[in-house]
C-alpha atoms as a PDB file:
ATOM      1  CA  UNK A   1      10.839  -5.673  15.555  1.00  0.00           C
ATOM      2  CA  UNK A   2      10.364  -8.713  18.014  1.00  0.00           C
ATOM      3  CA  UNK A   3      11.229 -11.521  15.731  1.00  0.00           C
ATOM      4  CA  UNK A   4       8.196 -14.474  14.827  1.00  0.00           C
ATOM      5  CA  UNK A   5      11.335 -17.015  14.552  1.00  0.00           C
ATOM      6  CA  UNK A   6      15.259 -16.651  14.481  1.00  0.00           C
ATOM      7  CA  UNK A   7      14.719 -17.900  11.256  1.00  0.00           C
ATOM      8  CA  UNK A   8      13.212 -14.299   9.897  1.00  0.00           C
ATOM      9  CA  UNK A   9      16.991 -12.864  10.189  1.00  0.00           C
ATOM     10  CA  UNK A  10      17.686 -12.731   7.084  1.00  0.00           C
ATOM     11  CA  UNK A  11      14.390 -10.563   5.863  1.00  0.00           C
ATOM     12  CA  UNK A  12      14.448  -8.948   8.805  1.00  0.00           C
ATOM     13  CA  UNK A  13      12.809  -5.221   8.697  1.00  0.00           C
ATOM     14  CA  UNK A  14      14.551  -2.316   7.832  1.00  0.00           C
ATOM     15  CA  UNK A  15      15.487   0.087  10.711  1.00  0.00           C
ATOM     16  CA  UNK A  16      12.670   2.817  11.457  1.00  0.00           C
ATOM     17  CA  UNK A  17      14.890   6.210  11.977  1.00  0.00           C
ATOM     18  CA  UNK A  18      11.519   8.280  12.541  1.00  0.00           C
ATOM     19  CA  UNK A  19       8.773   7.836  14.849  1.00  0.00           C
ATOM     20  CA  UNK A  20       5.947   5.190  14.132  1.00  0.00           C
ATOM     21  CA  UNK A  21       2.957   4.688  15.570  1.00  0.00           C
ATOM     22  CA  UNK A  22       1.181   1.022  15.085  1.00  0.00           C
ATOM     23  CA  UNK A  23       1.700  -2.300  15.500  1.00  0.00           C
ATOM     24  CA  UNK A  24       4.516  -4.629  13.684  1.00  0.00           C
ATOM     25  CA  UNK A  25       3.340  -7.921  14.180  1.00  0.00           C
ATOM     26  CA  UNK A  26       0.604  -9.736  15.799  1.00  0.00           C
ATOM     27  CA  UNK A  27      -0.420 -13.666  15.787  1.00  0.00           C
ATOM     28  CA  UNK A  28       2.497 -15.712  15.677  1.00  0.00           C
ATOM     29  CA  UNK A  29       2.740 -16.394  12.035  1.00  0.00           C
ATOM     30  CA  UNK A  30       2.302 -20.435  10.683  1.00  0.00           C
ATOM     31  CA  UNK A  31       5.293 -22.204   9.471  1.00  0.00           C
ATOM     32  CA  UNK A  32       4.079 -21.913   5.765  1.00  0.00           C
ATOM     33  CA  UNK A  33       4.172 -18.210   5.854  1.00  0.00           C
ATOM     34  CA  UNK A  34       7.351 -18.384   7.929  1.00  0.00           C
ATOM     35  CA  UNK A  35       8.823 -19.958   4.171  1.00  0.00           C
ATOM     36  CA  UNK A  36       7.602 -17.432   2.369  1.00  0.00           C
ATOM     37  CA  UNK A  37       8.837 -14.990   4.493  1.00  0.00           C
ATOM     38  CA  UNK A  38      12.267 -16.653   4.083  1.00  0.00           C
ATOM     39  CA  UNK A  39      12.123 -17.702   0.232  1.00  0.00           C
ATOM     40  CA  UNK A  40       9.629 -15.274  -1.362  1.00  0.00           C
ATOM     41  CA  UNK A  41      10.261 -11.764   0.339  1.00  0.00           C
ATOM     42  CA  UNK A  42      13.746 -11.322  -0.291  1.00  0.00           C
ATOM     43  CA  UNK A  43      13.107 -11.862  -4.089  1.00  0.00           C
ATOM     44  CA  UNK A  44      10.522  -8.753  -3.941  1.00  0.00           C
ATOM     45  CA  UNK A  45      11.703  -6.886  -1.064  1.00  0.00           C
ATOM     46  CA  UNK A  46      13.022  -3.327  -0.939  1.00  0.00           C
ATOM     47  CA  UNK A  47      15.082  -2.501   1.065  1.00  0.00           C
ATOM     48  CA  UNK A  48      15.720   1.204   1.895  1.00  0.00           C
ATOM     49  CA  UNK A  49      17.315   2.801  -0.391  1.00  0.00           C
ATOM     50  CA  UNK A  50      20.912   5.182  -0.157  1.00  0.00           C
ATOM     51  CA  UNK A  51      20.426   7.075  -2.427  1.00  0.00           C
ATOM     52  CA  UNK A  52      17.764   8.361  -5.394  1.00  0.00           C
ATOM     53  CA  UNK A  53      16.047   5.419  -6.597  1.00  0.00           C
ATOM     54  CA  UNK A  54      14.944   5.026 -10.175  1.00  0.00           C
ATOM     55  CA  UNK A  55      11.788   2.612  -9.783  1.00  0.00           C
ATOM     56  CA  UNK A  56      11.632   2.239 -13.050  1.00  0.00           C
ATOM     57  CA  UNK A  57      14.603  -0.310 -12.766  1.00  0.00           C
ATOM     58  CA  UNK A  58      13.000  -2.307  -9.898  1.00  0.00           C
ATOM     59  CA  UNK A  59      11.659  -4.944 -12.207  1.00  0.00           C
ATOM     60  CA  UNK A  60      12.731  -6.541 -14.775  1.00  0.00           C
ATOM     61  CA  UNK A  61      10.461  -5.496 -17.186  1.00  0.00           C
ATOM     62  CA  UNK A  62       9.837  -1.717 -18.560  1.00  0.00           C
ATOM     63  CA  UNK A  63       6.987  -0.825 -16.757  1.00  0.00           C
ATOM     64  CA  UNK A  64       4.205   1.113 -18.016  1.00  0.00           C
ATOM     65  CA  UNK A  65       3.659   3.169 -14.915  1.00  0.00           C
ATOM     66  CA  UNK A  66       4.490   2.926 -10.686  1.00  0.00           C
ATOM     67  CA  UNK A  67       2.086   2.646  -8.804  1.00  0.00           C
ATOM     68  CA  UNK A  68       2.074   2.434  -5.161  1.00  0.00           C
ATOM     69  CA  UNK A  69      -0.021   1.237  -1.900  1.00  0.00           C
ATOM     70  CA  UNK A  70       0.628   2.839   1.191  1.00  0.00           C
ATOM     71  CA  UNK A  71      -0.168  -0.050   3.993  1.00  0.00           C
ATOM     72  CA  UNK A  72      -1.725  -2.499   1.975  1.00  0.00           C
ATOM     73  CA  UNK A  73      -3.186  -3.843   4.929  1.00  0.00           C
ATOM     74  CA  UNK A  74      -3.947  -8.176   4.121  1.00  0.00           C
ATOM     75  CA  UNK A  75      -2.901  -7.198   0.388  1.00  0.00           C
ATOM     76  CA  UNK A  76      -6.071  -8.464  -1.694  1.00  0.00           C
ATOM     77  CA  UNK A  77      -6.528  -5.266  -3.386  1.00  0.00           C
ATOM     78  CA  UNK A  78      -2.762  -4.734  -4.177  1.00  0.00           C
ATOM     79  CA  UNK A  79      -2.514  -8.532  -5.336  1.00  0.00           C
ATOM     80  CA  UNK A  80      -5.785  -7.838  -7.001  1.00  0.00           C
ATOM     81  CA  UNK A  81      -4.726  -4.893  -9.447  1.00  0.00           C
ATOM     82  CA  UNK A  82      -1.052  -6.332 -10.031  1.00  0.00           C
ATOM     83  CA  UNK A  83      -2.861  -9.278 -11.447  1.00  0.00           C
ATOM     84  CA  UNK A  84      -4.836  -7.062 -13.745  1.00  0.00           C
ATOM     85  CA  UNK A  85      -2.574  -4.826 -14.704  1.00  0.00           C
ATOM     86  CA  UNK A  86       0.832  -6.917 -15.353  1.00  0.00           C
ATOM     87  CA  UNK A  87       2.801  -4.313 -17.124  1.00  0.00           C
ATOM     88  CA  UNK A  88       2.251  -1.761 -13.961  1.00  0.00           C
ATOM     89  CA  UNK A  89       5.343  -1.902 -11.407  1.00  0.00           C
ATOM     90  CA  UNK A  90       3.302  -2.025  -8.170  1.00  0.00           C
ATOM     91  CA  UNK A  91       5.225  -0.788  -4.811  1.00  0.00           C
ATOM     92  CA  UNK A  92       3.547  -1.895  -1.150  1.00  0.00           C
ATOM     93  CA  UNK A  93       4.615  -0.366   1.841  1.00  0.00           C
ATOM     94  CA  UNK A  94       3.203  -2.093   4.933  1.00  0.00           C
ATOM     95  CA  UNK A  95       5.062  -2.121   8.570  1.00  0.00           C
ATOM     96  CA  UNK A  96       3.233  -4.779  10.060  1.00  0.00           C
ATOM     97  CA  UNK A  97       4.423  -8.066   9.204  1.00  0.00           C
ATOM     98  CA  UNK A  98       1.224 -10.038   8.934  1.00  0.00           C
ATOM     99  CA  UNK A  99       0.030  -8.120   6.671  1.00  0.00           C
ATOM    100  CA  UNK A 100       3.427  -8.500   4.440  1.00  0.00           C
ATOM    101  CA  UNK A 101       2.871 -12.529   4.890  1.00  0.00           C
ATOM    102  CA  UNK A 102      -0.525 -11.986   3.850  1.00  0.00           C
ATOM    103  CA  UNK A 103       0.484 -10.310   0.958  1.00  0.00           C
ATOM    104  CA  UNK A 104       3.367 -13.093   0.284  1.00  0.00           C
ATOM    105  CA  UNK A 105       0.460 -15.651   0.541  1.00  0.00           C
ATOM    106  CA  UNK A 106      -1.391 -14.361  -2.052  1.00  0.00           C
ATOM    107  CA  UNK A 107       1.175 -13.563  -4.485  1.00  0.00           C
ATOM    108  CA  UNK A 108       2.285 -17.705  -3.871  1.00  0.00           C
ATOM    109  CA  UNK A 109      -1.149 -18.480  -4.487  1.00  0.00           C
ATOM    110  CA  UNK A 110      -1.443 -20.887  -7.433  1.00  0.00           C
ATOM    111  CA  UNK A 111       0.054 -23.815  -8.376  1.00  0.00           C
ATOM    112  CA  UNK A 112       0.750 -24.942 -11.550  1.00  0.00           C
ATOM    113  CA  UNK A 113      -1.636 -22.447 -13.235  1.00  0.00           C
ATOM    114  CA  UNK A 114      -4.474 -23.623 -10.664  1.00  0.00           C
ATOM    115  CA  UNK A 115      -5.519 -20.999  -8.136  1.00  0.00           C
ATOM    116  CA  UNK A 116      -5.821 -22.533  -4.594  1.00  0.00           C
ATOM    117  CA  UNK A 117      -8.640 -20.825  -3.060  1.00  0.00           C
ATOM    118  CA  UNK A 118      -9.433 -17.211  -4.795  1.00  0.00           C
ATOM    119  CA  UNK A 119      -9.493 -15.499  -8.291  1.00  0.00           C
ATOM    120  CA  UNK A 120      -7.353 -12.596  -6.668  1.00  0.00           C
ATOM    121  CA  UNK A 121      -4.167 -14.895  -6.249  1.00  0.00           C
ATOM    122  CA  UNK A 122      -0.918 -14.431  -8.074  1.00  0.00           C
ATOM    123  CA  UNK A 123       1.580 -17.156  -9.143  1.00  0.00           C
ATOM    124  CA  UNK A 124       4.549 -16.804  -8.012  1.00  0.00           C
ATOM    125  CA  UNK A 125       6.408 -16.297 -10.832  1.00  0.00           C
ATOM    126  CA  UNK A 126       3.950 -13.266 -11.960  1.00  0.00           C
ATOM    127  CA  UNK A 127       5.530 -11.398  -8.649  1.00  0.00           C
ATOM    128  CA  UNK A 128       7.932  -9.665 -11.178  1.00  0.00           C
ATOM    129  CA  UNK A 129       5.471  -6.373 -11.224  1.00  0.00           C
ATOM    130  CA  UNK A 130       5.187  -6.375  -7.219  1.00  0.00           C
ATOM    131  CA  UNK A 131       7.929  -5.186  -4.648  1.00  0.00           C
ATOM    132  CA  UNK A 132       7.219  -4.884  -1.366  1.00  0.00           C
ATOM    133  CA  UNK A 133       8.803  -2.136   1.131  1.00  0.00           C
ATOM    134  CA  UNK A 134       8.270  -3.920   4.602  1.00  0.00           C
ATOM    135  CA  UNK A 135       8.358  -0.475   6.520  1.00  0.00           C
ATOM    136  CA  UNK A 136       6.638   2.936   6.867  1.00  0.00           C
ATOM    137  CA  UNK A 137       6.255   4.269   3.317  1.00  0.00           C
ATOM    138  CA  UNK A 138       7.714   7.607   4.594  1.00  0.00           C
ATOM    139  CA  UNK A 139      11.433   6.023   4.688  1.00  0.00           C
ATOM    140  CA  UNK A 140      11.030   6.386   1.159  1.00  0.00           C
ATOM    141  CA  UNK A 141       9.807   9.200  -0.102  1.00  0.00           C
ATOM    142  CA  UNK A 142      13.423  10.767   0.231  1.00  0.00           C
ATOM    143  CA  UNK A 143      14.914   8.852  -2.311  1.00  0.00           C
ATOM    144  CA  UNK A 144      11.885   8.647  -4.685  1.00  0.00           C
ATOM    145  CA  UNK A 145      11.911  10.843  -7.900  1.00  0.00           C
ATOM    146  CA  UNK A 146       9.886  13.866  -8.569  1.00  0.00           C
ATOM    147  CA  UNK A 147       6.859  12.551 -10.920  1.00  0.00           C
ATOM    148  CA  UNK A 148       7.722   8.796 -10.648  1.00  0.00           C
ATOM    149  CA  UNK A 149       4.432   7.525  -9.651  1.00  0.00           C
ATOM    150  CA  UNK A 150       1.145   7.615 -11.540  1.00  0.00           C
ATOM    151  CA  UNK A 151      -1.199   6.187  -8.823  1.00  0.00           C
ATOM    152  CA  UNK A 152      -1.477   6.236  -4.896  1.00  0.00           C
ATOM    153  CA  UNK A 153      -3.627   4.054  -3.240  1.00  0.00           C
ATOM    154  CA  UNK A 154      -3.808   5.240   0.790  1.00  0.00           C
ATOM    155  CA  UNK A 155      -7.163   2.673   1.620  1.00  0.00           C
ATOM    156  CA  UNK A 156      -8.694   2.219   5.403  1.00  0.00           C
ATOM    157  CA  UNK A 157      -5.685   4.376   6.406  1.00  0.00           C
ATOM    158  CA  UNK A 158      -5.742   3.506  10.826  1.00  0.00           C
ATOM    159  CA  UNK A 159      -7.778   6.797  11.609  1.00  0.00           C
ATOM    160  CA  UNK A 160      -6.623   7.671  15.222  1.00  0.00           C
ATOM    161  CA  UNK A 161     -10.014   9.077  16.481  1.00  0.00           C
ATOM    162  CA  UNK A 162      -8.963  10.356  19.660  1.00  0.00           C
ATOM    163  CA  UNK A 163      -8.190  14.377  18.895  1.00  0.00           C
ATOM    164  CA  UNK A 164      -4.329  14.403  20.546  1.00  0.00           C
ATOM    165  CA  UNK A 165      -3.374  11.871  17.861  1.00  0.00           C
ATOM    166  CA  UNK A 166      -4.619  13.654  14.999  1.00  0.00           C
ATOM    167  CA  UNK A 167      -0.927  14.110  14.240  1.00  0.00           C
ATOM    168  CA  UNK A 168      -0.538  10.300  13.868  1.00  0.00           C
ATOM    169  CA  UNK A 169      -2.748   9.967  10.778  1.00  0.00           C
ATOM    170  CA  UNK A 170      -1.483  10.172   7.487  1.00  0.00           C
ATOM    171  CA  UNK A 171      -2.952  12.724   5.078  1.00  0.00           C
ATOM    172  CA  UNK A 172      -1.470  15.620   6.739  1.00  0.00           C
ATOM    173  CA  UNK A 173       0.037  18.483   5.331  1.00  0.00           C
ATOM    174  CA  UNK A 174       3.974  16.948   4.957  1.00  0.00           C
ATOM    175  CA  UNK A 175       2.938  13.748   3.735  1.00  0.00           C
ATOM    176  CA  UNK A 176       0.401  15.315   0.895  1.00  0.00           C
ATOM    177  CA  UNK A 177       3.111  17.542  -0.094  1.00  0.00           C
ATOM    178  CA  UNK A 178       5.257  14.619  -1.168  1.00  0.00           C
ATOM    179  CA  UNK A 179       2.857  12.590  -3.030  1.00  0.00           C
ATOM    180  CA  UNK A 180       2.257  15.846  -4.784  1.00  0.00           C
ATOM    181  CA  UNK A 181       5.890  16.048  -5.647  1.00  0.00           C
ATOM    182  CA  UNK A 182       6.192  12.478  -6.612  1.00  0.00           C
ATOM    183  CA  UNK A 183       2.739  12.284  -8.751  1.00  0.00           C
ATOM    184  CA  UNK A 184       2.923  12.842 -12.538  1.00  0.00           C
ATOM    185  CA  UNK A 185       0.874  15.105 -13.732  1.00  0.00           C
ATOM    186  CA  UNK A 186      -2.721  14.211 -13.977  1.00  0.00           C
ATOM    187  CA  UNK A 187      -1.857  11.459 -11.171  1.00  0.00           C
ATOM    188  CA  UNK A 188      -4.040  10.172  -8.996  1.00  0.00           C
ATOM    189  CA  UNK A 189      -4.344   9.690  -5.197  1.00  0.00           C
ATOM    190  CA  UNK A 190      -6.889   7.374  -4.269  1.00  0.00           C
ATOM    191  CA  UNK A 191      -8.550   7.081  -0.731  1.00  0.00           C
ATOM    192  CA  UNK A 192     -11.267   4.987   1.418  1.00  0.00           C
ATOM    193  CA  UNK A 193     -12.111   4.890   4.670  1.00  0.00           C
ATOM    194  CA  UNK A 194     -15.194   3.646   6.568  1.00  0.00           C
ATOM    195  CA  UNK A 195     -14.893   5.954   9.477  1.00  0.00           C
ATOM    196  CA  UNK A 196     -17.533   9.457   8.347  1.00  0.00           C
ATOM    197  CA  UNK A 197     -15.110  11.332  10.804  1.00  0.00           C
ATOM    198  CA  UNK A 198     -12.177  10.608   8.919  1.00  0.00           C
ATOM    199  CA  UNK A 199     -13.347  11.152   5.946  1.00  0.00           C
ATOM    200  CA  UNK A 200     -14.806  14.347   6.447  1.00  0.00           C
ATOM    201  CA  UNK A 201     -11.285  14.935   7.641  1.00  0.00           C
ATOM    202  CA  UNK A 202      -9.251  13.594   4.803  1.00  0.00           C
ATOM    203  CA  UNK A 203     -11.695  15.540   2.194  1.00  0.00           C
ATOM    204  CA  UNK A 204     -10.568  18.936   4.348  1.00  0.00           C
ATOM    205  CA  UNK A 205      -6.610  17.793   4.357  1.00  0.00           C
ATOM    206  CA  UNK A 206      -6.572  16.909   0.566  1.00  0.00           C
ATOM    207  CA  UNK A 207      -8.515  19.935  -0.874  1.00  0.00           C
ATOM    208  CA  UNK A 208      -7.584  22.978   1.918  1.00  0.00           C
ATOM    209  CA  UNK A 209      -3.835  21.613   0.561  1.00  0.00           C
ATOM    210  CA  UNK A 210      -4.713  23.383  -2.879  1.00  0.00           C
ATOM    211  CA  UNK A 211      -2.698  20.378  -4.227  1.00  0.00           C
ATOM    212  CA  UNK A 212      -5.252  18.156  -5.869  1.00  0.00           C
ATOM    213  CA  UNK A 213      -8.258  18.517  -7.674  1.00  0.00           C
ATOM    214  CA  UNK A 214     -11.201  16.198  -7.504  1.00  0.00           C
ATOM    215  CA  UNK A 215     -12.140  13.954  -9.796  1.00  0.00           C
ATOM    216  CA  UNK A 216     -14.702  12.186  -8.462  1.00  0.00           C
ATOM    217  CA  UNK A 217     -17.944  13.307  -6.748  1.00  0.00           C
ATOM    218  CA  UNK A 218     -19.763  10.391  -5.581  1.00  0.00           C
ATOM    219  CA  UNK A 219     -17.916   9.632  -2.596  1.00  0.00           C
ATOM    220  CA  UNK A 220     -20.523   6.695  -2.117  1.00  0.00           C
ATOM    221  CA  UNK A 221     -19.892   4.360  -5.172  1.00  0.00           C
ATOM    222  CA  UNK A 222     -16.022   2.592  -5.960  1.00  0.00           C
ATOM    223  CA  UNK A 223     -14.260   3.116  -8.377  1.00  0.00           C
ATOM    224  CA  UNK A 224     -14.712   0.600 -11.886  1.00  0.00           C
ATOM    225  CA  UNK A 225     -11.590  -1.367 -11.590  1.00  0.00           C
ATOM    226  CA  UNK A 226     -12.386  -1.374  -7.402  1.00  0.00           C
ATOM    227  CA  UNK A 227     -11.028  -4.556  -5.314  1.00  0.00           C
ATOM    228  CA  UNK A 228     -12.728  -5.445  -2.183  1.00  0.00           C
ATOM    229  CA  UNK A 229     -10.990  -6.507   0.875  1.00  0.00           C
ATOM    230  CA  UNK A 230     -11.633  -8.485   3.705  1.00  0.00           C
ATOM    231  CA  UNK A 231     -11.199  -5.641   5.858  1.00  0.00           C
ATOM    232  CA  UNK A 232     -13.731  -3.804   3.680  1.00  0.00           C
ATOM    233  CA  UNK A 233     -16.668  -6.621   3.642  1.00  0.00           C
ATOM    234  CA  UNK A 234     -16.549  -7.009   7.275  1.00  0.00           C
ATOM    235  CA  UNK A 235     -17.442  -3.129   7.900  1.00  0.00           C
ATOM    236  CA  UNK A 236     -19.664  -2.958   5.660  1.00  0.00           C
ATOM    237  CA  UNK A 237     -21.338  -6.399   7.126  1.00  0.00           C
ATOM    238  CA  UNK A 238     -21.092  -4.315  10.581  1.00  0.00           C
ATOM    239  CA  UNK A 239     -23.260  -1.123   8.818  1.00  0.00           C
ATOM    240  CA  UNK A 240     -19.886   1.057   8.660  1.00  0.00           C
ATOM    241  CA  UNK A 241     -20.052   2.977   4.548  1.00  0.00           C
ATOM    242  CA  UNK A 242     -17.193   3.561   2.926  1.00  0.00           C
ATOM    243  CA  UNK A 243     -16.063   6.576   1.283  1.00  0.00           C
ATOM    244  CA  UNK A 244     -14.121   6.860  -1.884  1.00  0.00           C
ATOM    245  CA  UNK A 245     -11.955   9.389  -3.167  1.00  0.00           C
ATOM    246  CA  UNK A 246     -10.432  10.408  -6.325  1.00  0.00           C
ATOM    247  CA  UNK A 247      -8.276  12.894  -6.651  1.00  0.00           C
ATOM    248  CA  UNK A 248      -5.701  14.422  -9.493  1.00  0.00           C
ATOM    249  CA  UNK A 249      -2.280  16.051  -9.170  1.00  0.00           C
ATOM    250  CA  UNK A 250      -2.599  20.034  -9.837  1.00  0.00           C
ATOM    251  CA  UNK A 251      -0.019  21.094 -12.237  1.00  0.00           C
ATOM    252  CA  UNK A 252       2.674  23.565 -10.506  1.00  0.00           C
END
């Protein structure tokens, strides 16, 4: 990772071992989420792991269930549901570090018990049910326990349209197997996307697995407890509609 500041050493990035395709940082970042970076992330980071982890014991609380975002992109819809649900450990996994510092941002967000600028903010010393995994989400799936997470949240996954880097997107065959494995039963795995390609694509993946069963039909409306993003408004604003899928872990 090409550093913002020498003073990000310290919360540096883990080390990717397998190949990634993306970006890992873009604007220069501003000198207040440069602090967070330093103060905030090493209280919630995770770093990976060295053996099985029990996320269970990532918080210091006994959490009702684990649930988990795979590239939580700006992190209002992660932020969002960790505010509403308080006694859910929430896991991010995002490798681009703007998006982590947007994240941060938003779980620093009030002061004194007065939110700054939006509803979806988190005071900071609510980030007890949020840890963040500042890397590719696959780094940890070998040390995560079979049926340890009740929810996965995979939203405007990056859909690499060109055909030769089908292999770069996400729902494919090895990753579905292990958020099978790690699902409890009757889990869910939860999808959007605003690209009708990708969908159409993701729908195949998921249900030619034999994995999952769907449990929702209308692909059209969100879900009830649904948190819009930035990223989200500004497609729809631009005439892109987004897709939304449900889907259950099938028993073995």
């Amino acid at each position: 990772m090409e550093r913002q500041n020498d003073t990000l050493k310290e919360c540096d990035f883990p080390q990717q071992n397998g190949q990634f395709y993306g970006r890992r940082h873009g604007k220069k970042l501003k000198s207040s989420r440069l602090a967070l970076m330093e103060r905030l992330l090493p209280r919630i980071a995770l770093a990976k792991p060295e053996q099985s982890l029990d996320v269970t014991k990532l918080f210091p609380f006994d959490p009702q269930d684990i649930w988990v975002e795979v590239g939580f992109g700006g992190g209002e819809h992660l932020a969002g549901q960790a505010l509403r649900h308080p006694h859910i450990g929430f896991i991010g996994a995002e490798p681009f570090i703007n998006g982590v510092a947007g994240l941060l941002s938003l779980l620093n967000g009030c002061t004194n018990g007065k939110i700054k600028q939006t509803p979806l903010m988190l005071d900071e010393k609510r980030a007890d049910n949020v840890r963040i995994f500042p890397d590719d989400i696959r780094l940890l799936f070998p040390f995560l326990k079979e049926k340890s997470v009740g929810r996965f949240f995979v939203l405007y996954p990056d859909p690499w349209p060109k055909k030769r880097h089908e292999n770069r997107r996400f729902l494919i065959s090895e990753n579905l197997i292990q958020i099978h494995r790690l699902l409890k039963n009757g889990g869910e795995l939860r999808v959007a996307t605003d690209v009708e390609a990708y969908a159409d694509w993701a729908k195949k993946q998921i249900e030619s697995s034999g994995l999952f069963i769907c449990a929702k039909t209308d692909t059209q409306t969100p879900p009830e407890d649904w948190i819009s993003t930035r990223y989200e408004k500004k497609g729809i604003k631009a005439g892109r509609k987004p897709s939304y899928f449900i889907y259950t872990k099938k028993s073995s």
